[in-house]
C-alpha atoms as a PDB file:
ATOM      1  CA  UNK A   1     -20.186   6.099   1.560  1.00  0.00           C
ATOM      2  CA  UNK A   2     -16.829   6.548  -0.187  1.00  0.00           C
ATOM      3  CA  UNK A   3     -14.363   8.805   2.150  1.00  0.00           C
ATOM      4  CA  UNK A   4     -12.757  11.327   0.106  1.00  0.00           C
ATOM      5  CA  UNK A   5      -9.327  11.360   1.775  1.00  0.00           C
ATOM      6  CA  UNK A   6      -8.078   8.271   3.368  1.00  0.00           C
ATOM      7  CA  UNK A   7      -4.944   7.960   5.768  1.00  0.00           C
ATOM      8  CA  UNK A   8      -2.953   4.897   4.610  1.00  0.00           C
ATOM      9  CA  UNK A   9       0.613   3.972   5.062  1.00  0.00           C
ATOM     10  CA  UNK A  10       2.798   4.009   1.956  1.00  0.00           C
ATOM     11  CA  UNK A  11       6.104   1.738   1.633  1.00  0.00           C
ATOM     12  CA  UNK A  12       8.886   2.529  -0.890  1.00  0.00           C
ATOM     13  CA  UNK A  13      11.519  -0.044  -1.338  1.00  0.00           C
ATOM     14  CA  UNK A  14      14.567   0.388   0.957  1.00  0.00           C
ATOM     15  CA  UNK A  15      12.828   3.172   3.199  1.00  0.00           C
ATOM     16  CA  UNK A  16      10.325   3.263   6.496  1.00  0.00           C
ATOM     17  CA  UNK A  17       6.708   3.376   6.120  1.00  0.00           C
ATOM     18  CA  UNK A  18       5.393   6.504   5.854  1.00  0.00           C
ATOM     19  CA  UNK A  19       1.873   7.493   6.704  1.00  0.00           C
ATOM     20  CA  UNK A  20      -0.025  10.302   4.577  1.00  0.00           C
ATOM     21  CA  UNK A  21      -3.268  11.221   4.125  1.00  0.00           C
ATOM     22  CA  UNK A  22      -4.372  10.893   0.463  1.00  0.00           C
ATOM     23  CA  UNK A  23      -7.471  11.784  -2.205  1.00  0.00           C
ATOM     24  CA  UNK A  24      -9.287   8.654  -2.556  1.00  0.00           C
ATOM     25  CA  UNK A  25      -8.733   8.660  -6.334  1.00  0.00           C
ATOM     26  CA  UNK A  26      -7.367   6.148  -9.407  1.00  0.00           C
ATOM     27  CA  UNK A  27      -5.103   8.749 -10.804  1.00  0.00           C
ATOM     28  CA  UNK A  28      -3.686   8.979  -7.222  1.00  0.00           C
ATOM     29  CA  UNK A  29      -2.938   4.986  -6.200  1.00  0.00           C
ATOM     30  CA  UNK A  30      -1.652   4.866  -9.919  1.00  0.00           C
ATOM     31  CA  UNK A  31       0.620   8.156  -9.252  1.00  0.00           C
ATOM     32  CA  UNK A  32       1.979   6.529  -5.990  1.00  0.00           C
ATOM     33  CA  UNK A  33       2.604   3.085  -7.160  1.00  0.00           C
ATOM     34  CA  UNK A  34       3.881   4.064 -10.947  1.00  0.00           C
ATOM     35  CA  UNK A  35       1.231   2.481 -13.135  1.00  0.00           C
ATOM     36  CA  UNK A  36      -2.044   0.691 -13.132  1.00  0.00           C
ATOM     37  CA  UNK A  37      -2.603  -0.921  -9.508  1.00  0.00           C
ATOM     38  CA  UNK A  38      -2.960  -4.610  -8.439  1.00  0.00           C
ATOM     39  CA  UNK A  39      -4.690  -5.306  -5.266  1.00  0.00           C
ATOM     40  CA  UNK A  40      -3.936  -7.992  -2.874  1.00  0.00           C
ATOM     41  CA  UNK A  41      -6.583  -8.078   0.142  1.00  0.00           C
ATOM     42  CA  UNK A  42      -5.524  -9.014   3.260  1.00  0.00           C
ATOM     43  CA  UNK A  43      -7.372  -9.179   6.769  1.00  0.00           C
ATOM     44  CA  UNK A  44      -8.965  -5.999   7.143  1.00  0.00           C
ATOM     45  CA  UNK A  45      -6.877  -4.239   4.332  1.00  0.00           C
ATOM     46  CA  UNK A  46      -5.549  -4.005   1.005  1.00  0.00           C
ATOM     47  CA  UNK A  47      -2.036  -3.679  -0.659  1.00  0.00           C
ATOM     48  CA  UNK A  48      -1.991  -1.542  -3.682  1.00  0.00           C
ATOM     49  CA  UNK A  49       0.707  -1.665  -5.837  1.00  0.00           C
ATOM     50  CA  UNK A  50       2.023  -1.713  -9.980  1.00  0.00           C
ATOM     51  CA  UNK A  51       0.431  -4.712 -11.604  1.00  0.00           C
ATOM     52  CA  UNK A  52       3.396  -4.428 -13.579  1.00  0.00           C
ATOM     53  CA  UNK A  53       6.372  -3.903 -11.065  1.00  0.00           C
ATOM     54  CA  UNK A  54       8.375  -7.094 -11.754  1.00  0.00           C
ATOM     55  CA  UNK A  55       7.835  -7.161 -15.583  1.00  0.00           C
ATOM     56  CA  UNK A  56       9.146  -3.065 -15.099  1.00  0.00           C
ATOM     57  CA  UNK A  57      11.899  -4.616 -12.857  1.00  0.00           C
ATOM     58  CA  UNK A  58      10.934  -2.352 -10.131  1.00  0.00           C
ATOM     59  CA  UNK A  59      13.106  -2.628  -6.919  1.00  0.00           C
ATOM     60  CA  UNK A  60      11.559  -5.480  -4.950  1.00  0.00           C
ATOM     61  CA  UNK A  61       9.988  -4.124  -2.245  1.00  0.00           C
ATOM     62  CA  UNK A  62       9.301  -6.834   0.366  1.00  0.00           C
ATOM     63  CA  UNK A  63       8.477 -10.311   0.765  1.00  0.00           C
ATOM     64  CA  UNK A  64       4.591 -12.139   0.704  1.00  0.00           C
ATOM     65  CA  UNK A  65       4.157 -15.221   2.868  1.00  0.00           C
ATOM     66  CA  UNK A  66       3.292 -16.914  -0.127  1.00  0.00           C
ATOM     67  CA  UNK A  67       7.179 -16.808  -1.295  1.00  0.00           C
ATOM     68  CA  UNK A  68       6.332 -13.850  -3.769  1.00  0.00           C
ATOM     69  CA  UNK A  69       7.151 -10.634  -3.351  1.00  0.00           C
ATOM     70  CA  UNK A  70       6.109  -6.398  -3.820  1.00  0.00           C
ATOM     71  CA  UNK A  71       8.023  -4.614  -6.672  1.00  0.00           C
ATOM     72  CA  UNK A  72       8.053  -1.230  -6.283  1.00  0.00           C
ATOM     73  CA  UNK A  73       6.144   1.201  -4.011  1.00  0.00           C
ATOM     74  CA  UNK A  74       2.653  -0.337  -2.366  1.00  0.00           C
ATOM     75  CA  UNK A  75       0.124   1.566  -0.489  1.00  0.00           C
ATOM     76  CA  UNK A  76      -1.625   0.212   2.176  1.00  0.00           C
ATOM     77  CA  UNK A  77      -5.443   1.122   2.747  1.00  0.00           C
ATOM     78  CA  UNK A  78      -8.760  -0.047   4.625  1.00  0.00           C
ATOM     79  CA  UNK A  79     -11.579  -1.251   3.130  1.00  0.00           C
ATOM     80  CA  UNK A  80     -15.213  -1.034   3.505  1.00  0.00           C
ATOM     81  CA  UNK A  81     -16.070  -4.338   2.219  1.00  0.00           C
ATOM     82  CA  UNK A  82     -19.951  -3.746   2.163  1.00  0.00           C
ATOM     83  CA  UNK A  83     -19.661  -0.600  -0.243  1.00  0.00           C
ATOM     84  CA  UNK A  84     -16.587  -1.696  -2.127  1.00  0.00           C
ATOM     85  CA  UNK A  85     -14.331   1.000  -1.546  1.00  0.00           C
ATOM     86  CA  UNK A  86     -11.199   1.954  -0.355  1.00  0.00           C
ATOM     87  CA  UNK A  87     -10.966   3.790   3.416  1.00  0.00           C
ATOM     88  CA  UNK A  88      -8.383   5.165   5.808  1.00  0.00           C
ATOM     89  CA  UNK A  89      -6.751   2.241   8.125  1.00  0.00           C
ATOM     90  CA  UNK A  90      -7.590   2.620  11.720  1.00  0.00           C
ATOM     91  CA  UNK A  91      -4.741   3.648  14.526  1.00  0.00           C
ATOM     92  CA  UNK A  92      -3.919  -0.099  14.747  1.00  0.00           C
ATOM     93  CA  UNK A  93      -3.552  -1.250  11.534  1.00  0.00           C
ATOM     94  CA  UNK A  94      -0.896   1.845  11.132  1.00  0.00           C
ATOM     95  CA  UNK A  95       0.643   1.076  13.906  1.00  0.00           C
ATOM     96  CA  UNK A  96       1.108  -2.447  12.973  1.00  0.00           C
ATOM     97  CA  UNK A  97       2.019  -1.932   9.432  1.00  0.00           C
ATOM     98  CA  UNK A  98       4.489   0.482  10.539  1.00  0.00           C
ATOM     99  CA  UNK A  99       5.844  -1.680  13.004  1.00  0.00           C
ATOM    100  CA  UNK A 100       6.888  -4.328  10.395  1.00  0.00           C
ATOM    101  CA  UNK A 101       9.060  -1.830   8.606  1.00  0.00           C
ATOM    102  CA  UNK A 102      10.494  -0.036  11.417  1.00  0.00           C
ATOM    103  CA  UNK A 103      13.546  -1.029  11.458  1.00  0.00           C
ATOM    104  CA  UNK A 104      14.191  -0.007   7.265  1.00  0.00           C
ATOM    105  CA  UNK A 105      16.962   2.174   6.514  1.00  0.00           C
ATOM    106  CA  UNK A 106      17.223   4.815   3.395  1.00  0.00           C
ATOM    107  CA  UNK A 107      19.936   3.316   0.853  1.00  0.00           C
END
């Protein structure tokens, strides 16, 4: 059953994570990210972000282990795999996504 708000933790370039509690809407990820959204699954959650962020030359956001990177502001979100929706990240995964950008200062 989709959840109608979901807690995730948003990350803007040059700035701390930030954790909000959010609609579980389109028109919202695309508000938050600045266009249509890209999603990159990872263990046990997704990055959302602008499909379009380096072609936009967005501010890079952060590196991917892959050697690419995030342009632009990317939400991170739970999923429930078996229904195919979006849902808020448990305790841990905040903490741990917040932990990896702790230490981000405001330019």
């Amino acid at each position: 059953m989709k959840q109608e708000n979901i807690k995730v933790v948003i990350v803007v370039p040059d700035q701390p994570a930030e954790v909000q509690v959010i609609e579980n809407k389109l028109e919202v990820l695309q508000r938050l990210v600045g266009g249509y959204i890209e999603v990159l699954k990872e263990d046990g959650f997704d990055i959302i972000f602008n499909e379009e962020g380096k072609l936009l030359d967005l501010e890079p956001n952060f590196a991917l282990n892959n050697g690419d990177y995030i342009a632009g502001a990317a939400v991170f979100a739970g999923v429930d795999y078996a229904n195919g929706e979006f849902k808020s990240l448990s305790e841990a995964q905040i903490k741990a996504i917040c932990k990896v950008f702790e230490g981000r200062q405001e330019i």
